[in-house]
PDB file of N, CA and C in Angstrom:
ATOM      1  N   UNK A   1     -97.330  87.024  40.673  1.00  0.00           N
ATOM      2  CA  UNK A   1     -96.833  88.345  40.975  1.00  0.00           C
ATOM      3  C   UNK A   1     -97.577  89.358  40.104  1.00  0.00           C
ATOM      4  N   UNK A   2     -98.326  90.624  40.699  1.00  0.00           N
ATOM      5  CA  UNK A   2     -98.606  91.481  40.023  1.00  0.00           C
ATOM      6  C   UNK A   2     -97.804  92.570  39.150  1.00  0.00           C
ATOM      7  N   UNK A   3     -98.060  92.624  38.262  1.00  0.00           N
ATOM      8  CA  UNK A   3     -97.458  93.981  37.058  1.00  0.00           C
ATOM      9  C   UNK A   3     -97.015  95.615  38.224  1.00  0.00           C
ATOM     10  N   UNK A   4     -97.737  95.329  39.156  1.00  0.00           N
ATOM     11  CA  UNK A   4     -97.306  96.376  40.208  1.00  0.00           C
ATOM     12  C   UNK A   4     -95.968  96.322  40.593  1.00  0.00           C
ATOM     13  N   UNK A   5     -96.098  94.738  41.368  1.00  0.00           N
ATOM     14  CA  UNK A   5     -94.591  94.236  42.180  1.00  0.00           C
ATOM     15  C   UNK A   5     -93.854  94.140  40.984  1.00  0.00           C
ATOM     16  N   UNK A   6     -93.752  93.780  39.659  1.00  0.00           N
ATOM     17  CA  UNK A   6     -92.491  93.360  38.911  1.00  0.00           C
ATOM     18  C   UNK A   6     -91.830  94.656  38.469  1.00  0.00           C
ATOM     19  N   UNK A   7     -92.804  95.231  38.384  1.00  0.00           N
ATOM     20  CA  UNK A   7     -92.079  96.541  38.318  1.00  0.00           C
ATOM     21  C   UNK A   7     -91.566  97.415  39.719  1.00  0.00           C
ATOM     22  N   UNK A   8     -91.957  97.273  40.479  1.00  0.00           N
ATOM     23  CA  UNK A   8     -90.948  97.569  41.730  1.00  0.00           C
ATOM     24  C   UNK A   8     -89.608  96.731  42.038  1.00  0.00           C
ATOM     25  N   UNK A   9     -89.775  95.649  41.533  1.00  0.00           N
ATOM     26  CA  UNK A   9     -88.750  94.777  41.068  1.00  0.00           C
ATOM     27  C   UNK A   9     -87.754  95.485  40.476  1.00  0.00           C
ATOM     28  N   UNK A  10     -87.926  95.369  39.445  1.00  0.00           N
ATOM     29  CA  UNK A  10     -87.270  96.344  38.356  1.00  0.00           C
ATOM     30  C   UNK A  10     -86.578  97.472  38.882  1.00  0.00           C
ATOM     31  N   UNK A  11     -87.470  98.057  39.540  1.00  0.00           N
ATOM     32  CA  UNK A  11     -87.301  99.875  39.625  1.00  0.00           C
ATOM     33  C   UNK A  11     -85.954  99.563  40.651  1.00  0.00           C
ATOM     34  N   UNK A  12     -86.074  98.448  41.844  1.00  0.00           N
ATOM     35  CA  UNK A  12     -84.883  98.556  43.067  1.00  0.00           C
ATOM     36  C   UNK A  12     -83.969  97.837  42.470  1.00  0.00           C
ATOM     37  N   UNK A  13     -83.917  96.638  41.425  1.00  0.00           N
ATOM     38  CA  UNK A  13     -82.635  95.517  41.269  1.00  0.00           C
ATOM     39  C   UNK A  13     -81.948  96.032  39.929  1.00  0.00           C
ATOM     40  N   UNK A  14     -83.049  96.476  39.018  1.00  0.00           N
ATOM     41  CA  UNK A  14     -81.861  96.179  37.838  1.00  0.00           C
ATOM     42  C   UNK A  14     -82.267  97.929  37.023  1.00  0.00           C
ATOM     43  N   UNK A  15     -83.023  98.353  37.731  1.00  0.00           N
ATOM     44  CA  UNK A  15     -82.999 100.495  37.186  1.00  0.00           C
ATOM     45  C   UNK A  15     -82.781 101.161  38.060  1.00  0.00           C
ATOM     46  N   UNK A  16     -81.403 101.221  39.108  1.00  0.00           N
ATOM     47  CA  UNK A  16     -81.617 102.387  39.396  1.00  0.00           C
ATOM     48  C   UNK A  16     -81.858 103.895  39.063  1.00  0.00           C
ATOM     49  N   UNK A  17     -80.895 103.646  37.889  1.00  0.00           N
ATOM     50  CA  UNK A  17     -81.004 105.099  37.425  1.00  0.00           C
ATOM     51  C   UNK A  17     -82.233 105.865  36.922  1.00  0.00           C
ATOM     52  N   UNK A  18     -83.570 104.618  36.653  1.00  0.00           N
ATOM     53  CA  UNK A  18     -84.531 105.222  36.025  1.00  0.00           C
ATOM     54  C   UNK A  18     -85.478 105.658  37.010  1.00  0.00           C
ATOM     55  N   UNK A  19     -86.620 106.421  36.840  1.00  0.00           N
ATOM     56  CA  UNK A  19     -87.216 106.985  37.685  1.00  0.00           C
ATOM     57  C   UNK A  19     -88.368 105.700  37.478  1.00  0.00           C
ATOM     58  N   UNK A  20     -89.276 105.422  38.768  1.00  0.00           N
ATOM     59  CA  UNK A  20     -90.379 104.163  38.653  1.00  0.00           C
ATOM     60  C   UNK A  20     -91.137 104.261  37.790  1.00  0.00           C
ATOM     61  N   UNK A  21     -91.421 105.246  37.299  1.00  0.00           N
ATOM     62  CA  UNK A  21     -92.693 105.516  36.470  1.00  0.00           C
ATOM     63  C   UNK A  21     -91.871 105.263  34.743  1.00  0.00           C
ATOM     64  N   UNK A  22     -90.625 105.173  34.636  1.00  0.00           N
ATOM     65  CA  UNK A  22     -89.827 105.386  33.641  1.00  0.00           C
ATOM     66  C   UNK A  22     -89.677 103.540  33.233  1.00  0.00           C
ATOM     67  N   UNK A  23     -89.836 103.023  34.524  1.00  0.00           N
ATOM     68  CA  UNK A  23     -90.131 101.268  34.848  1.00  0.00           C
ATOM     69  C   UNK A  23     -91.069 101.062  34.176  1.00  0.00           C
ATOM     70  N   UNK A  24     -91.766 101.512  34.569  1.00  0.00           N
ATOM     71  CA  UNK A  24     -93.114 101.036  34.470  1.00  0.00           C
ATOM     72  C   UNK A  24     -93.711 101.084  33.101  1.00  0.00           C
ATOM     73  N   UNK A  25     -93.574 102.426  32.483  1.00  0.00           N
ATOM     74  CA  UNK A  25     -94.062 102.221  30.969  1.00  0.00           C
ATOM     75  C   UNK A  25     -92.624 101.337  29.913  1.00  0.00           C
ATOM     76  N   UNK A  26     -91.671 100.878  30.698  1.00  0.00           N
ATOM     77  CA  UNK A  26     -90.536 100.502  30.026  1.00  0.00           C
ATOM     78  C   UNK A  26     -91.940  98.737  29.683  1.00  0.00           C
ATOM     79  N   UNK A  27     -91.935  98.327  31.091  1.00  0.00           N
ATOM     80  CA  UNK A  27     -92.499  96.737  31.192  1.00  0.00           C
ATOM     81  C   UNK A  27     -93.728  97.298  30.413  1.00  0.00           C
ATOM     82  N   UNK A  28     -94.767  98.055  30.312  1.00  0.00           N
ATOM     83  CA  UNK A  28     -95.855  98.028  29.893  1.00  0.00           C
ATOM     84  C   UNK A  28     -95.759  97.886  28.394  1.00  0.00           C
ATOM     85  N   UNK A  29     -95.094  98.753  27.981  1.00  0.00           N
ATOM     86  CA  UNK A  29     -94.326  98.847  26.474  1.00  0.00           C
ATOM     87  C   UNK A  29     -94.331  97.392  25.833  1.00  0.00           C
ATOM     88  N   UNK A  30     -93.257  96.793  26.809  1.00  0.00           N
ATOM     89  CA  UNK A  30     -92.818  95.289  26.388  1.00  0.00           C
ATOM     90  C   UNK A  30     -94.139  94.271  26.315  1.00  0.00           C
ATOM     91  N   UNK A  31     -94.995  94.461  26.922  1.00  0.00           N
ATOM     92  CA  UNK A  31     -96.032  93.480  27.276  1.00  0.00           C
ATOM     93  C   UNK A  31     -97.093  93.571  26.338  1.00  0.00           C
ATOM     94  N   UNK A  32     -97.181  94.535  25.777  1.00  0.00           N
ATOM     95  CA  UNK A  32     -97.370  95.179  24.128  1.00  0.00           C
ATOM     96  C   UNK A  32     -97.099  94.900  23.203  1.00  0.00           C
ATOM     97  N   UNK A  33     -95.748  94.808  23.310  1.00  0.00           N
ATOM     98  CA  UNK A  33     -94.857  94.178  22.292  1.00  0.00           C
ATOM     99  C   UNK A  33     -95.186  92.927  21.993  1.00  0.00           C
ATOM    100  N   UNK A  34     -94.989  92.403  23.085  1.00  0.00           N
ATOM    101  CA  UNK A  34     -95.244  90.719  23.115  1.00  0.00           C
ATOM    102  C   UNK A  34     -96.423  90.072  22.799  1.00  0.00           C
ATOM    103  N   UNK A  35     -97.749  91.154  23.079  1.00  0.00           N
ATOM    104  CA  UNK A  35     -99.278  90.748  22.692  1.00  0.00           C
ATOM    105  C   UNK A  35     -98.976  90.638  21.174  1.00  0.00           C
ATOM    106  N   UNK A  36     -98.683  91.976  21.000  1.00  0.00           N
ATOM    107  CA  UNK A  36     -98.599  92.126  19.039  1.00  0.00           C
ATOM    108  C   UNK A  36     -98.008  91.112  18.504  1.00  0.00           C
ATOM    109  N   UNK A  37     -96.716  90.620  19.355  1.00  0.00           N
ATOM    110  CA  UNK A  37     -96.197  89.589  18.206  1.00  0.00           C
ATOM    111  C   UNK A  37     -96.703  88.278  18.039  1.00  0.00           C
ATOM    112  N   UNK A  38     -97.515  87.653  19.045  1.00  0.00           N
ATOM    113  CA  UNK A  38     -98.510  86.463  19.369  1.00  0.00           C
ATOM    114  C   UNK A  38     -99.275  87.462  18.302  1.00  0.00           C
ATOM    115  N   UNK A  39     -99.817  88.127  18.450  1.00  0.00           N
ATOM    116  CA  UNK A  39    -101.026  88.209  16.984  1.00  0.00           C
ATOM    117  C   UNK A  39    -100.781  88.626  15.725  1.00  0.00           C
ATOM    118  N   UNK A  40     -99.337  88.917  15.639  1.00  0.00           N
ATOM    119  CA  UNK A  40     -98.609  88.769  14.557  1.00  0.00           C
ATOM    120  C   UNK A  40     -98.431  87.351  13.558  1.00  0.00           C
ATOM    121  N   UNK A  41     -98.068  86.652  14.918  1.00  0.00           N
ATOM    122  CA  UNK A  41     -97.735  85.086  14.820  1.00  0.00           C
ATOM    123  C   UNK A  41     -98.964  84.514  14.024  1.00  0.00           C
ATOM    124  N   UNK A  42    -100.102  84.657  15.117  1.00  0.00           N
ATOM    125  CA  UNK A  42    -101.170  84.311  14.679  1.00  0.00           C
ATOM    126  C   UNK A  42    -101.753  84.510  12.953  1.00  0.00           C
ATOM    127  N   UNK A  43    -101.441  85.630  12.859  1.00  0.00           N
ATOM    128  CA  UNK A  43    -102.166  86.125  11.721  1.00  0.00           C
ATOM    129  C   UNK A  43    -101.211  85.667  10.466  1.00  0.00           C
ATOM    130  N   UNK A  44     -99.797  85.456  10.129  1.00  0.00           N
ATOM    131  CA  UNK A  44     -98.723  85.087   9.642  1.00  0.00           C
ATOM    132  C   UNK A  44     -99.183  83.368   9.596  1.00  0.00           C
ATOM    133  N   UNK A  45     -99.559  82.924  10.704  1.00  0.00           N
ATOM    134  CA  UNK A  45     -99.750  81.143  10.610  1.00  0.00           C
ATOM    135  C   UNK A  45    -100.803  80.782   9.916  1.00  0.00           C
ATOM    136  N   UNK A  46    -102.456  81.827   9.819  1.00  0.00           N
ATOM    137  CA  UNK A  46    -102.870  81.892   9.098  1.00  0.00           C
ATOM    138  C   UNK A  46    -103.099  82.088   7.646  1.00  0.00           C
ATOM    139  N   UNK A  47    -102.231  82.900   7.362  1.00  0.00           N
ATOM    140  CA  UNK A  47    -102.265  83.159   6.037  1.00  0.00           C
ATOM    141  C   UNK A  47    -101.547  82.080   5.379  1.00  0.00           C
ATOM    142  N   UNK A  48    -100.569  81.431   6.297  1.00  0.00           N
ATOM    143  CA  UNK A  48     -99.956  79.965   5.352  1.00  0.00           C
ATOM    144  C   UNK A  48    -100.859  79.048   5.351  1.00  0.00           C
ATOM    145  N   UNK A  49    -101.201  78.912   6.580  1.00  0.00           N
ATOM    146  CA  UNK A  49    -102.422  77.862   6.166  1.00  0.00           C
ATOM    147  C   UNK A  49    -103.016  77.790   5.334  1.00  0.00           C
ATOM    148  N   UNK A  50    -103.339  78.922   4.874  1.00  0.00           N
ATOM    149  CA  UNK A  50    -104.693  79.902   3.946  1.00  0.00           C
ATOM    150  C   UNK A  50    -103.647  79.164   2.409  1.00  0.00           C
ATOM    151  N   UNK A  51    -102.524  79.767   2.606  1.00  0.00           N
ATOM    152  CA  UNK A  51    -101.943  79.731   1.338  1.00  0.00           C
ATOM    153  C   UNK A  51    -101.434  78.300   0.302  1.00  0.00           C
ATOM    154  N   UNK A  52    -101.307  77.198   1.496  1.00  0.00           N
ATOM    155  CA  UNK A  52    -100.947  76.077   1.206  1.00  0.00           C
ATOM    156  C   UNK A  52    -101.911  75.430   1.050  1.00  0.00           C
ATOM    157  N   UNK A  53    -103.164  75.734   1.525  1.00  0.00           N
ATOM    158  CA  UNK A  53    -104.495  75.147   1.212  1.00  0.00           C
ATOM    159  C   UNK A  53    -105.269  75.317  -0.021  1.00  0.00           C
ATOM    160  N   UNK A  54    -104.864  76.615  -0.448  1.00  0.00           N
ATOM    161  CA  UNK A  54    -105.290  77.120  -1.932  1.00  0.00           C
ATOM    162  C   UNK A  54    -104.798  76.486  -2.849  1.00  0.00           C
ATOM    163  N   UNK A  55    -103.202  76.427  -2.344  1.00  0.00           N
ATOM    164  CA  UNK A  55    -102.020  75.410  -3.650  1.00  0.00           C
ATOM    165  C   UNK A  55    -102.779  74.421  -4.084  1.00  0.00           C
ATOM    166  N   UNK A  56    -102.780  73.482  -2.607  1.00  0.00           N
ATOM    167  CA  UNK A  56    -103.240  71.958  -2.575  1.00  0.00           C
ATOM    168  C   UNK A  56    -104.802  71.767  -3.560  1.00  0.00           C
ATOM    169  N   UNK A  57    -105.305  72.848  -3.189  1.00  0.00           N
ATOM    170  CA  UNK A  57    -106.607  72.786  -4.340  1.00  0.00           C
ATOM    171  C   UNK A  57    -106.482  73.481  -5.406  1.00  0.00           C
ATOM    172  N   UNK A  58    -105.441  74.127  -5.555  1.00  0.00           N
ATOM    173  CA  UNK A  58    -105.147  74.500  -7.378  1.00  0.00           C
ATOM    174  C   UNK A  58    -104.660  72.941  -7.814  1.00  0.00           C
ATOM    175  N   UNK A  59    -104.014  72.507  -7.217  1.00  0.00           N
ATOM    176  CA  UNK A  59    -102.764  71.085  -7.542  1.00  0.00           C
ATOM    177  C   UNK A  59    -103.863  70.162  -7.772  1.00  0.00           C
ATOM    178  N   UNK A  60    -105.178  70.467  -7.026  1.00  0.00           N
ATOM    179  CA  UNK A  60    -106.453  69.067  -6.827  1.00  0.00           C
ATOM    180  C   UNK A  60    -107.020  69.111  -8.361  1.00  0.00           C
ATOM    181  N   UNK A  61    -107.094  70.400  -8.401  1.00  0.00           N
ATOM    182  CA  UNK A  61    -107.911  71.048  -9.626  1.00  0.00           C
ATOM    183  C   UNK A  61    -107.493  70.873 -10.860  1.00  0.00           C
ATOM    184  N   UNK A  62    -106.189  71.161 -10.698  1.00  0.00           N
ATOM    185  CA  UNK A  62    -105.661  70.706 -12.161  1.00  0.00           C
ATOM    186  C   UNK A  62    -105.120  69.721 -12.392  1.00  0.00           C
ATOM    187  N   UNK A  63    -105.053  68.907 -11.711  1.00  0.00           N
ATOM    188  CA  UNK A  63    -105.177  67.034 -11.767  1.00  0.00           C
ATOM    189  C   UNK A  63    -106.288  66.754 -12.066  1.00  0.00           C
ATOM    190  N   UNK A  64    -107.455  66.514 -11.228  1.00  0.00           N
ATOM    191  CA  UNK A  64    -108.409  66.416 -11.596  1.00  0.00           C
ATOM    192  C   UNK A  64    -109.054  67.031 -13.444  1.00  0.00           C
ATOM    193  N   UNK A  65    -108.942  68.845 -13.684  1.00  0.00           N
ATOM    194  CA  UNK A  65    -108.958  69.581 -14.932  1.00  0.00           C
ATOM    195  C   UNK A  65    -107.800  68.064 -16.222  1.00  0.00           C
ATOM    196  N   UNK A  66    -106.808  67.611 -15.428  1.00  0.00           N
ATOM    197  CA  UNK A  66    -105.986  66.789 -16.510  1.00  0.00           C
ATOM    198  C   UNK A  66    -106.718  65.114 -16.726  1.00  0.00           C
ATOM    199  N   UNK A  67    -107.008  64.631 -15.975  1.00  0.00           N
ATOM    200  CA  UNK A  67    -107.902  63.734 -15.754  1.00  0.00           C
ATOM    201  C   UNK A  67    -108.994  63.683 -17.007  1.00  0.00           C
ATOM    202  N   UNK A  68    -110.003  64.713 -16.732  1.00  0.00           N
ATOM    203  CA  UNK A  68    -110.908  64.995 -17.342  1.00  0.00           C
ATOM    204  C   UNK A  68    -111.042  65.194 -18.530  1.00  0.00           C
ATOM    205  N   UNK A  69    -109.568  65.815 -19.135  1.00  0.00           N
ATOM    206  CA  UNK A  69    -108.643  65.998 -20.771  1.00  0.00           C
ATOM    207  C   UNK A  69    -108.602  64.645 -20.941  1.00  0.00           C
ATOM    208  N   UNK A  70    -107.977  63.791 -20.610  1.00  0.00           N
ATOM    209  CA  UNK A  70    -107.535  62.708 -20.980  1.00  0.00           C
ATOM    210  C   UNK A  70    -108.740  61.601 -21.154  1.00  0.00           C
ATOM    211  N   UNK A  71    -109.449  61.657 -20.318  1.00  0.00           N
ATOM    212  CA  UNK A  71    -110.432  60.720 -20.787  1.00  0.00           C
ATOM    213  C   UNK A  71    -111.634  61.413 -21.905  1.00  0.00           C
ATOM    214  N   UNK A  72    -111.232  62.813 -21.832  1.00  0.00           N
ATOM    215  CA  UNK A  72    -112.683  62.913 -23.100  1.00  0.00           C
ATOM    216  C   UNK A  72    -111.695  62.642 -24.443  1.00  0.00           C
ATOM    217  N   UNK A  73    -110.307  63.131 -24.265  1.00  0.00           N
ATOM    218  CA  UNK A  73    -109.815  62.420 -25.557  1.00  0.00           C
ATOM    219  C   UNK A  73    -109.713  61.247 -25.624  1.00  0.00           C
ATOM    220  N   UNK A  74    -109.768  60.179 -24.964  1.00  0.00           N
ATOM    221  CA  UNK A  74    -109.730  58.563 -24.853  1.00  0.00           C
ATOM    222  C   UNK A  74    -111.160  58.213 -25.265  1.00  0.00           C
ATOM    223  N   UNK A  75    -112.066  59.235 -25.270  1.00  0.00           N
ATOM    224  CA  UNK A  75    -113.654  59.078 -26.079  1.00  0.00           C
ATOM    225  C   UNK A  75    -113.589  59.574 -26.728  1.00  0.00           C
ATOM    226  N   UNK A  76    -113.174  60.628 -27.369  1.00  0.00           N
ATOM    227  CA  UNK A  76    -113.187  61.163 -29.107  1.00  0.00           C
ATOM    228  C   UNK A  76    -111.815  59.629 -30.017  1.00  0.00           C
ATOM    229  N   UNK A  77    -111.127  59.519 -28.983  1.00  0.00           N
ATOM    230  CA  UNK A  77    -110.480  58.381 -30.164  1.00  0.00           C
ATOM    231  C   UNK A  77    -111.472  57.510 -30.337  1.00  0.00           C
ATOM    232  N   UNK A  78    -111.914  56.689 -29.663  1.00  0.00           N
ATOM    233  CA  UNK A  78    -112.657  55.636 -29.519  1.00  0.00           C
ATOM    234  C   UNK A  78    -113.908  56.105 -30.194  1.00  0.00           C
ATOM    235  N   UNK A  79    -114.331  57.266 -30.430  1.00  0.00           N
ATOM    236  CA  UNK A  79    -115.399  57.310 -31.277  1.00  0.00           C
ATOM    237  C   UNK A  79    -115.164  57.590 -32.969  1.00  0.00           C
ATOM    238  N   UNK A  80    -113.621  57.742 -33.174  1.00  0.00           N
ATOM    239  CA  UNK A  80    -113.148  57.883 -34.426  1.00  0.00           C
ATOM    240  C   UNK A  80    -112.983  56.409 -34.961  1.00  0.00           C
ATOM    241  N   UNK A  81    -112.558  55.966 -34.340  1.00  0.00           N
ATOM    242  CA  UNK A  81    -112.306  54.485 -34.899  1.00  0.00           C
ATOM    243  C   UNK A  81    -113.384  53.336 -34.713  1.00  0.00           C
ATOM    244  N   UNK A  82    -114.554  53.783 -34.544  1.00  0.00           N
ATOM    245  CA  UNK A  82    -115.948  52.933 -34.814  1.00  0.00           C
ATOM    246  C   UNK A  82    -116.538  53.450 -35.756  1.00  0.00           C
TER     247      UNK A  82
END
């Protein structure tokens, strides 16, 4: 169905009182609405992604950063006691 007919739809079943053209930017409005919030969505799903991915490699990093503590002190002992 075209954006033409649904809004003639509209205009005879469920507006009478509104004038067609009063239809028409009502549905256009909405269909607007609805783009924005899909790229709302979008952009919101991204940034978690974004954000939980950064964690996971701060969390990599400083495991790894603790790792790296621990064994150079497991070689400064071991070089004290020879």
């Amino acid at each position: 169905m075209r954006s033409d007919d649904i809004v003639n739809v509209m205009y005879r079943e469920n507006f009478p009182r509104f004038s067609q053209s009063a239809c028409a930017q009502r549905f256009f409005n909405s269909e607007k609405a609805m783009q924005g919030n899909k790229i709302r969505r979008q952009i919101a799903f991204a940034e978690l992604r974004s954000a939980t991915s950064s964690v996971g490699s701060r969390r990599k990093k400083l495991l790894d950063d603790h790792v790296k503590r621990r064994d150079s002190i497991e070689i400064n002992m071991e070089a004290m006691t020879e």
